[in-house]
N, C-alpha and C. Protein backbone atom coordinates (compact mmCIF):
# COMPACT_ATOMS: atom_id res chain seq x y z
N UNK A 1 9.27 -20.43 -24.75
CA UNK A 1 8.41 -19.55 -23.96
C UNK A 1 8.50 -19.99 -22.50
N UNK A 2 8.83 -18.90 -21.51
CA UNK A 2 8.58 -19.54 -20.19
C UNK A 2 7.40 -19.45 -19.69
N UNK A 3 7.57 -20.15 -18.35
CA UNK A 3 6.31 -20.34 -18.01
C UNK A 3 6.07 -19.45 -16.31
N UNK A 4 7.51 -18.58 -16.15
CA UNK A 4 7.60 -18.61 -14.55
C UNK A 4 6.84 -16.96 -14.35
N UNK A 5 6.18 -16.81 -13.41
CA UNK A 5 5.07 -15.82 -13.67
C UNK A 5 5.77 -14.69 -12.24
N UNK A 6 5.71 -13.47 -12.44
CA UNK A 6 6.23 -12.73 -11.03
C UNK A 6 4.87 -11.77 -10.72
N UNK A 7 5.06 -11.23 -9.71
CA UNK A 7 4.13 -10.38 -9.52
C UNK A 7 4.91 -9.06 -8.97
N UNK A 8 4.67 -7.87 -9.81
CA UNK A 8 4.98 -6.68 -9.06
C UNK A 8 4.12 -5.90 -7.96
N UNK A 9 4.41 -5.26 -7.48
CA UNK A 9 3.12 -4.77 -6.34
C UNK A 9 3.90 -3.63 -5.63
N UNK A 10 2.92 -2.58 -5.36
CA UNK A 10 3.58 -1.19 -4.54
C UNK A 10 3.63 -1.20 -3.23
N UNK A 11 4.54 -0.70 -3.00
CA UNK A 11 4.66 -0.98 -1.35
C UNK A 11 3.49 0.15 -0.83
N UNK A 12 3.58 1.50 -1.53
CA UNK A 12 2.41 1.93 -0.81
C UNK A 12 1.07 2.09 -0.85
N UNK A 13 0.39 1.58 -1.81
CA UNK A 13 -1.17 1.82 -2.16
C UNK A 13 -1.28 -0.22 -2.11
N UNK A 14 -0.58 -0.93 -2.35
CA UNK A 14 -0.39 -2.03 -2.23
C UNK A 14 -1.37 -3.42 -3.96
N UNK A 15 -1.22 -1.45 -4.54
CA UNK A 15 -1.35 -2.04 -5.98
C UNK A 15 -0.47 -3.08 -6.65
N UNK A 16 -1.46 -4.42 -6.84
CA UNK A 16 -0.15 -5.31 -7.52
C UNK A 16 -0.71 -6.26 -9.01
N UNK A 17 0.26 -6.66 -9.67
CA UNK A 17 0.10 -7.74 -11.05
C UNK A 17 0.55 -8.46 -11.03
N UNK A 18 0.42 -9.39 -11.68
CA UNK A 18 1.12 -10.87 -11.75
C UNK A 18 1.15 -10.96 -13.19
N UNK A 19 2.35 -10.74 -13.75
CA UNK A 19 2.94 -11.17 -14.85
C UNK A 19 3.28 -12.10 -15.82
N UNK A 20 3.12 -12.59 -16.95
CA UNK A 20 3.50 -13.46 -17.37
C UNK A 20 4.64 -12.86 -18.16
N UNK A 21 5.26 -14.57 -19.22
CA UNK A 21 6.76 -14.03 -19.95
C UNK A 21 6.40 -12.75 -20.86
N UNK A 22 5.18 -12.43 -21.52
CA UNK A 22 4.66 -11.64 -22.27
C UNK A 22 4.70 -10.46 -21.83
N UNK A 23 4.00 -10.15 -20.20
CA UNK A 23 3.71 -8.71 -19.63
C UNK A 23 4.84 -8.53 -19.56
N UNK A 24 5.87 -9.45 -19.51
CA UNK A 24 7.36 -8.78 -19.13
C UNK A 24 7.91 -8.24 -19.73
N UNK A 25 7.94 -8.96 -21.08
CA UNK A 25 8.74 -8.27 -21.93
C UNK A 25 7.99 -7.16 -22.82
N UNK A 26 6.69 -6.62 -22.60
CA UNK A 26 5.74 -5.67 -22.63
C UNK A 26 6.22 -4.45 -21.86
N UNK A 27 6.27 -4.53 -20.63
CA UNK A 27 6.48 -3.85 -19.43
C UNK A 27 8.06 -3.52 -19.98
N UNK A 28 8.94 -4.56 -19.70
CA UNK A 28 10.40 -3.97 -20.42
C UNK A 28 10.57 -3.17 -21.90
N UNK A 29 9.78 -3.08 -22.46
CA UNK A 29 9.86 -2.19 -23.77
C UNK A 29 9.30 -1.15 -23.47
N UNK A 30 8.60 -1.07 -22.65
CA UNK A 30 8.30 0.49 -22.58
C UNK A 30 9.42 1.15 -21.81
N UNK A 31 10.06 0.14 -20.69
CA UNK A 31 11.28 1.31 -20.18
C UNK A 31 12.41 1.31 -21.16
N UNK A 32 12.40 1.24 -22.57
CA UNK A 32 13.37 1.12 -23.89
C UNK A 32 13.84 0.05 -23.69
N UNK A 33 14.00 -1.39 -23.35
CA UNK A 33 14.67 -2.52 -23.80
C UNK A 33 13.98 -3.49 -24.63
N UNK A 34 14.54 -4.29 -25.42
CA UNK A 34 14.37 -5.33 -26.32
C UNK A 34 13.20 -4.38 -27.56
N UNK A 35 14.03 -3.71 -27.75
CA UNK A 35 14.07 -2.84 -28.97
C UNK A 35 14.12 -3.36 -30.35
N UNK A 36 15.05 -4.23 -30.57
CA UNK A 36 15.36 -4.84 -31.43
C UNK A 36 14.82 -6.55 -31.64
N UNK A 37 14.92 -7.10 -30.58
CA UNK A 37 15.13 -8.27 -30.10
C UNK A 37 13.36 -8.87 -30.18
N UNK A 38 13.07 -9.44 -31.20
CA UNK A 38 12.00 -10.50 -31.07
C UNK A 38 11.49 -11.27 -30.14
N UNK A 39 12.69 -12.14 -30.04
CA UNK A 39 11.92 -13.29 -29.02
C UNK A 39 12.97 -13.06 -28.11
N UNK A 40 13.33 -12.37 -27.48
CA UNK A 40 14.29 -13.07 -26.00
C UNK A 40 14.33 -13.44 -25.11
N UNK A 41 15.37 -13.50 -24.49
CA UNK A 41 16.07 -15.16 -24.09
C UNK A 41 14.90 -15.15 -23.12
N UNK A 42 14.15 -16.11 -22.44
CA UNK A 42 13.18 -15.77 -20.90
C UNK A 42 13.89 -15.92 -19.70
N UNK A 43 15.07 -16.74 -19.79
CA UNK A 43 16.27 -16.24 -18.48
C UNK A 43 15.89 -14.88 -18.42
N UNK A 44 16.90 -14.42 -19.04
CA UNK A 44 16.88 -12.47 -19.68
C UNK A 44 15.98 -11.72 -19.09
N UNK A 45 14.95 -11.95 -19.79
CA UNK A 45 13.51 -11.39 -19.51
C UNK A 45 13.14 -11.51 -17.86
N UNK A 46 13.52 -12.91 -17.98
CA UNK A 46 13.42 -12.52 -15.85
C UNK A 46 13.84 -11.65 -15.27
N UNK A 47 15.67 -11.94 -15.49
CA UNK A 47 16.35 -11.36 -14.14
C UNK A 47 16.22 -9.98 -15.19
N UNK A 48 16.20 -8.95 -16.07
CA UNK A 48 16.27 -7.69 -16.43
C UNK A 48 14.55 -7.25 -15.39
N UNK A 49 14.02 -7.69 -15.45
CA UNK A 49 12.33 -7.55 -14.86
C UNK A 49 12.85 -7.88 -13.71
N UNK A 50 13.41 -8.44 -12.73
CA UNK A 50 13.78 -8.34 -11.21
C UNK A 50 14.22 -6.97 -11.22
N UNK A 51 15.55 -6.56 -11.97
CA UNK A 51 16.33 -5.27 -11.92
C UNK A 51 15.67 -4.31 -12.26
N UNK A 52 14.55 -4.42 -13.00
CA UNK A 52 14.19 -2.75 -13.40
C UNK A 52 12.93 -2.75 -13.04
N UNK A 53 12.82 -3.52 -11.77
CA UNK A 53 11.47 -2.87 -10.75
C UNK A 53 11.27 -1.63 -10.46
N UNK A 54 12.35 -1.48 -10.19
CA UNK A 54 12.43 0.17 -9.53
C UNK A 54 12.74 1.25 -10.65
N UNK A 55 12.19 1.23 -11.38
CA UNK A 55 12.47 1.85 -12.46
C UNK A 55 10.94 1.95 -13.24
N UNK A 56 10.02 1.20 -12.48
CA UNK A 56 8.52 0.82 -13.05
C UNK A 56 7.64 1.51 -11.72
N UNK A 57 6.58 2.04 -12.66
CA UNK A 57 5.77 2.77 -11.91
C UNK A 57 3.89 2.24 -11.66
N UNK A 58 3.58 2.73 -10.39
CA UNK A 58 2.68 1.66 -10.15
C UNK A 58 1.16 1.85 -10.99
N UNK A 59 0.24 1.52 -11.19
CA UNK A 59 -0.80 1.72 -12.03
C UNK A 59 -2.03 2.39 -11.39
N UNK A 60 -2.10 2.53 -9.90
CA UNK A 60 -3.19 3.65 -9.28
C UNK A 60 -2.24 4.64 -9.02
N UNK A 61 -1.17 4.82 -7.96
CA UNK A 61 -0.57 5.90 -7.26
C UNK A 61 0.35 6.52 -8.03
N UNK A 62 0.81 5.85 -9.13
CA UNK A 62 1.91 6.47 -9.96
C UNK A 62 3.34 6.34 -9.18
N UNK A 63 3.65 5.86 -8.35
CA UNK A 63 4.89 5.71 -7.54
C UNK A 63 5.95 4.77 -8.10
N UNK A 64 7.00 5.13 -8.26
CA UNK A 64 7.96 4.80 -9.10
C UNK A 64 9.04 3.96 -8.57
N UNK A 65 9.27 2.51 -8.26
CA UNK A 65 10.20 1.65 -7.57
C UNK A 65 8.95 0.77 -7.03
N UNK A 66 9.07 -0.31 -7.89
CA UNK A 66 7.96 -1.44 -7.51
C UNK A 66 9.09 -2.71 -6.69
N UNK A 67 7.89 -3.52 -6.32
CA UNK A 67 8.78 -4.82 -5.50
C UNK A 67 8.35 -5.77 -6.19
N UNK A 68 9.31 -7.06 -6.63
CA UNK A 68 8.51 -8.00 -7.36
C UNK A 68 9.15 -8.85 -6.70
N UNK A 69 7.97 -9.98 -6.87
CA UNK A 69 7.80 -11.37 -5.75
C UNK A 69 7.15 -12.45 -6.48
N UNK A 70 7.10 -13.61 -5.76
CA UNK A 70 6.32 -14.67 -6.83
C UNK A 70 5.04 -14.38 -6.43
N UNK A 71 3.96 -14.63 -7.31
CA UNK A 71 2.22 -14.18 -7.70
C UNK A 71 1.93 -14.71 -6.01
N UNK A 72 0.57 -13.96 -5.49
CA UNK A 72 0.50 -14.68 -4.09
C UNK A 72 0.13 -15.70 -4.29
N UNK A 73 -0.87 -16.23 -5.45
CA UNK A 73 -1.34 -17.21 -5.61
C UNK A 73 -0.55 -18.63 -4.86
N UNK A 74 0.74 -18.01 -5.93
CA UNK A 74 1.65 -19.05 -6.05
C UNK A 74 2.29 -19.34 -3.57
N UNK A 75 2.48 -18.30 -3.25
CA UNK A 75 2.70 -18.21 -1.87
C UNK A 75 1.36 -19.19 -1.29
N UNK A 76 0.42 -18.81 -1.63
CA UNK A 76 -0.68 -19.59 -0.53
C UNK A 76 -0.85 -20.98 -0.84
N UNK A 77 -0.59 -21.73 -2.22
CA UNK A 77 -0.35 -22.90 -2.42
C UNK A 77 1.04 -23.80 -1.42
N UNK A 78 1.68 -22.99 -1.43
CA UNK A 78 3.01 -23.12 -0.64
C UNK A 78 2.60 -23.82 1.17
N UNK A 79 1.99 -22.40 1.93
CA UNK A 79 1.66 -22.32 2.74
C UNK A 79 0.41 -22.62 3.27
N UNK A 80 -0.73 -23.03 2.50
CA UNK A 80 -1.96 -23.41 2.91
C UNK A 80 -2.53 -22.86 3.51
N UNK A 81 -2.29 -21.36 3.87
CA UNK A 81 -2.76 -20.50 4.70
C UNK A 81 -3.11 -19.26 4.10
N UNK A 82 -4.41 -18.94 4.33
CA UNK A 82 -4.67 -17.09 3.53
C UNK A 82 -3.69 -15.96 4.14
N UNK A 83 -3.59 -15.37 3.24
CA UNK A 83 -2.89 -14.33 3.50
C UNK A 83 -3.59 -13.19 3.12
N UNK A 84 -3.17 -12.03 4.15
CA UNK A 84 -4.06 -10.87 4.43
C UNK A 84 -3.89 -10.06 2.79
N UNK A 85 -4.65 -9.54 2.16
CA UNK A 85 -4.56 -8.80 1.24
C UNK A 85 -4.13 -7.81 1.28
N UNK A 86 -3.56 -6.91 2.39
CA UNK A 86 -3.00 -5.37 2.37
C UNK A 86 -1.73 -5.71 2.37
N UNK A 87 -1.15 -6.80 3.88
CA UNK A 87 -0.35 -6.50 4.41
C UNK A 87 0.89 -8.56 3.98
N UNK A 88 -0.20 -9.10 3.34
CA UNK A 88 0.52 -10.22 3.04
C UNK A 88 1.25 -11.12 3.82
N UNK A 89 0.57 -10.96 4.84
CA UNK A 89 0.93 -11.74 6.55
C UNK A 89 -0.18 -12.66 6.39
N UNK A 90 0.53 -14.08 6.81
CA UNK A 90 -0.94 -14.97 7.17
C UNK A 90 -1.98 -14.82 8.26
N UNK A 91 -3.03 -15.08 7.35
CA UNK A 91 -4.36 -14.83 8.77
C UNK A 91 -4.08 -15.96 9.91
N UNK A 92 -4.22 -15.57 11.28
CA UNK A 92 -4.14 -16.47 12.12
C UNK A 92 -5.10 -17.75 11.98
N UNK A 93 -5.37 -19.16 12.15
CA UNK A 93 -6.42 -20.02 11.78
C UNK A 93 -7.33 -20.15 12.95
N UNK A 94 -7.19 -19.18 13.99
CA UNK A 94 -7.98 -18.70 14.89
C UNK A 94 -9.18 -17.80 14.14
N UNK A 95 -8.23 -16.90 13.50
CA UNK A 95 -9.70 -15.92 13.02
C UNK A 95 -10.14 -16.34 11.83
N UNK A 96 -9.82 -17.24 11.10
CA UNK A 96 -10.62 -18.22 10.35
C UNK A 96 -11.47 -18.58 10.64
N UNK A 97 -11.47 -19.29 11.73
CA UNK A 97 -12.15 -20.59 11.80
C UNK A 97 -13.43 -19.17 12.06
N UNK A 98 -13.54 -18.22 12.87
CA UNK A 98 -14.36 -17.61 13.80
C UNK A 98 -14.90 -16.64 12.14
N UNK A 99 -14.30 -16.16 11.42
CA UNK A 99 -14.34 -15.26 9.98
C UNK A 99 -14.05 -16.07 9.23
N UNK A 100 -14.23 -16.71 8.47
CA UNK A 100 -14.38 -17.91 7.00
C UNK A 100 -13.99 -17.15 5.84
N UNK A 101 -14.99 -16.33 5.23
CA UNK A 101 -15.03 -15.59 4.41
C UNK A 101 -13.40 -14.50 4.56
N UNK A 102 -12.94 -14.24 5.85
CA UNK A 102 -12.46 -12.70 5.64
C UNK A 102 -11.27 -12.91 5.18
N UNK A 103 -10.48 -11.85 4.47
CA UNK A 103 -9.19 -11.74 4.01
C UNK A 103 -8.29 -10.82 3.78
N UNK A 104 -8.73 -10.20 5.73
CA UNK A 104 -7.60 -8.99 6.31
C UNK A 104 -7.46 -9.36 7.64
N UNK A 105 -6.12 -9.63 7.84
CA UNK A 105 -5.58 -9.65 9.48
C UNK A 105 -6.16 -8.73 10.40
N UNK A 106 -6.52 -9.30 11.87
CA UNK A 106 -6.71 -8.13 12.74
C UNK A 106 -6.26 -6.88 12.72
N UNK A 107 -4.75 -6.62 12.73
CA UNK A 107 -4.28 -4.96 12.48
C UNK A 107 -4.89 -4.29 11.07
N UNK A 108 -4.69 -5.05 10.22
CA UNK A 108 -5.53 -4.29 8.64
C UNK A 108 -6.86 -3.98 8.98
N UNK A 109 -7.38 -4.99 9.77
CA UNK A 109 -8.99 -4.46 9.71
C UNK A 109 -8.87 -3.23 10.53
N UNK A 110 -8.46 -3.50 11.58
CA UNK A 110 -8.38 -2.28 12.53
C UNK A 110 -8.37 -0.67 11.94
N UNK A 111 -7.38 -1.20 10.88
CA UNK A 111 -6.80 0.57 10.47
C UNK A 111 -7.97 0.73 9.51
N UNK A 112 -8.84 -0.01 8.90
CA UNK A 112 -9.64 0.13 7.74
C UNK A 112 -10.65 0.69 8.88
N UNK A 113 -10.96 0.11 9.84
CA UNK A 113 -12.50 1.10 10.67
C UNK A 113 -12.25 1.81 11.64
N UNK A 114 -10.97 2.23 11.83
CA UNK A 114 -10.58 3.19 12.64
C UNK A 114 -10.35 4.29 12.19
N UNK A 115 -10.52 5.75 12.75
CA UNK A 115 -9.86 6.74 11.80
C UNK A 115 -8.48 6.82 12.22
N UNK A 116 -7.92 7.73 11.47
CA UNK A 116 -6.67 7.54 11.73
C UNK A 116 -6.60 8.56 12.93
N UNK A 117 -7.18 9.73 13.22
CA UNK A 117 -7.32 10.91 14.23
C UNK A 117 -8.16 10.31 15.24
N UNK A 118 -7.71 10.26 16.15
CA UNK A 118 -7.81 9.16 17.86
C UNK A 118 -8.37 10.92 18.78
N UNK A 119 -7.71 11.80 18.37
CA UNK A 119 -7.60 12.61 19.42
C UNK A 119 -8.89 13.22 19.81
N UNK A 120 -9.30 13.87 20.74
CA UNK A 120 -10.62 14.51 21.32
C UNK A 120 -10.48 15.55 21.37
N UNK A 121 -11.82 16.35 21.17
CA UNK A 121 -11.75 17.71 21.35
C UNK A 121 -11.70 18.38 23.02
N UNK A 122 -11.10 19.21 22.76
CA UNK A 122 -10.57 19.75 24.02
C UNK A 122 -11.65 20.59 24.90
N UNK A 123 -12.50 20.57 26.20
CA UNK A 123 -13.83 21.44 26.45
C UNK A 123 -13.24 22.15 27.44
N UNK A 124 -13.92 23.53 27.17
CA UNK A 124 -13.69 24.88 28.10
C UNK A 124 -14.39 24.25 29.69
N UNK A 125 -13.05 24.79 30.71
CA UNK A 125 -13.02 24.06 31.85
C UNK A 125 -14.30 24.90 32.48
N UNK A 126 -14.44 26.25 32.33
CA UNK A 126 -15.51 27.30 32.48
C UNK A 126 -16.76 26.67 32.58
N UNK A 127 -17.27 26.68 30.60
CA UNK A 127 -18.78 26.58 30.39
C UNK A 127 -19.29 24.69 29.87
N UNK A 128 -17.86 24.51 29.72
CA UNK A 128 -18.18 23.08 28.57
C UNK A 128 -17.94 23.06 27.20
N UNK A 129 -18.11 24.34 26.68
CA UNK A 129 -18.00 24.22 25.08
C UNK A 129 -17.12 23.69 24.70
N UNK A 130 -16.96 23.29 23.18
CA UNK A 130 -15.64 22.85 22.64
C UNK A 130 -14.86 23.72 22.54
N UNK A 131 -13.51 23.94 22.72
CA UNK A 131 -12.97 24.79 22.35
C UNK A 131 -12.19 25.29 20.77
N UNK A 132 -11.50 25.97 20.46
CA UNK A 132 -11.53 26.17 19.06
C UNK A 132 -10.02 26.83 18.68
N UNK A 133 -9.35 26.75 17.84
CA UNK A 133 -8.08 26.86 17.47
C UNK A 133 -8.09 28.87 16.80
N UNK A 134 -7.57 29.46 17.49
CA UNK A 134 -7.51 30.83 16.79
C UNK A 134 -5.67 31.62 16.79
N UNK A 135 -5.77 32.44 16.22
CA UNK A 135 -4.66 32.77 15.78
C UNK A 135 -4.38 34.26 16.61
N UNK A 136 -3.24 34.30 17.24
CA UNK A 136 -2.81 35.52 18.74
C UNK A 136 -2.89 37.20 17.68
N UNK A 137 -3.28 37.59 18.57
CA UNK A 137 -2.88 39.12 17.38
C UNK A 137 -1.48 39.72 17.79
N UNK A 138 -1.01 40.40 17.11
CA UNK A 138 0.35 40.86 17.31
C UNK A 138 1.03 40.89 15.70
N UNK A 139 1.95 41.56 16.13
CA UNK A 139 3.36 41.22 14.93
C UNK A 139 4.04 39.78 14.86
N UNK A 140 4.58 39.83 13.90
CA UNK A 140 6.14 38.84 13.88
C UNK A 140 5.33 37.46 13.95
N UNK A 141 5.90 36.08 14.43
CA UNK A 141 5.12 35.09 14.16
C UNK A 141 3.47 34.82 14.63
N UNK A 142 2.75 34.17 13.45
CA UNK A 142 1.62 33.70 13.80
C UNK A 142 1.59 32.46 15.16
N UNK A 143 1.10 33.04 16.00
CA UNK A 143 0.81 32.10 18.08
C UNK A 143 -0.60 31.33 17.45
N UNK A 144 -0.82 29.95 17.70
CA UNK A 144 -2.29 30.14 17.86
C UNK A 144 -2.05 29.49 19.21
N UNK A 145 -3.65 29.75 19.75
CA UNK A 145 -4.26 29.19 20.97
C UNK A 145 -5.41 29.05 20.62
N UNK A 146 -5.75 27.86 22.07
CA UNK A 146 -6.99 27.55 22.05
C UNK A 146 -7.75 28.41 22.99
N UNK A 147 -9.12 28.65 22.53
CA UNK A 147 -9.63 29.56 23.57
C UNK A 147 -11.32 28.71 23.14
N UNK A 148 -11.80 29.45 23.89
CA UNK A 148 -13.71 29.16 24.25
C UNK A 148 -14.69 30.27 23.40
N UNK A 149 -15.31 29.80 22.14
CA UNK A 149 -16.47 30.60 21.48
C UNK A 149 -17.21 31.01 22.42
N UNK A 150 -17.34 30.55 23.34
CA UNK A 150 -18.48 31.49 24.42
C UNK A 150 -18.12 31.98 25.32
N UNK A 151 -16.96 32.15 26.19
CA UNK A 151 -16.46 32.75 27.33
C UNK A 151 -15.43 33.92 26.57
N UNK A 152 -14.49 33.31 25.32
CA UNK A 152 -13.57 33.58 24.93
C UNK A 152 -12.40 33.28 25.43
């Protein structure tokens, strides 16, 4: 039985597992291998589970081509340093020391309390109002413009 553990994880929802020799060869029978095969080899069982990442689909988004890596666990023992949970970059030991508890890099936090739409509404130079998105009358393609609910 081995003992070497991987972790798959999606690149885009950043859904991930950490595997043992068991989930592997679990996970590999459902994409049809070791069909036959009882106990196999755990070499095997590795490198076939490196190769048919992308062939495995993720468990929230359903997205199909996973990345597998060693467990983070196993990374932060390495490095002694937290690593951000979205983006898997180490936290600076600046914003440690100042955030203890936290375990998202400045840019992750950012995008988590920011919206993603920055832009402002546009005000009629006239009265002030906001202005408002409408559609040109005519034939042939739909024009829109912006125009003013109260001036027009």
């Amino acid at each position: 039985m081995s003992t070497e553990r991987l972790e798959i994880s999606c690149p885009d929802c950043h859904w991930h597992r950490v595997c043992n020799h068991l989930a592997m060869v679990q996970l590999l029978m459902k994409l049809g291998m070791f069909r036959r095969e009882e106990e196999p080899d755990p070499g095997l069982v590795v490198e076939l589970f490196r190769r048919s990442a992308v062939k495995m689909s993720c468990g929230d988004c359903s997205r199909v081509g996973l990345k597998v890596d060693v467990p983070r666990e196993d990374e932060e023992e390495w490095d002694q340093r937290r690593v951000c949970k979205m983006c898997r970059q180490p936290i600076p030991l600046e914003r440690l020391e100042v955030f203890p508890d936290t375990d998202t890099c400045v840019r992750c936090r950012e995008k988590l309390e920011s919206p993603e739409d920055h832009a402002t509404p546009d005000f009629c130079p006239k009265c002030g109002e906001i202005m408002s998105l409408s559609t040109g009358r005519g034939g042939g393609m739909t024009r829109y413009r912006m125009r003013c609910p109260r001036c027009g």
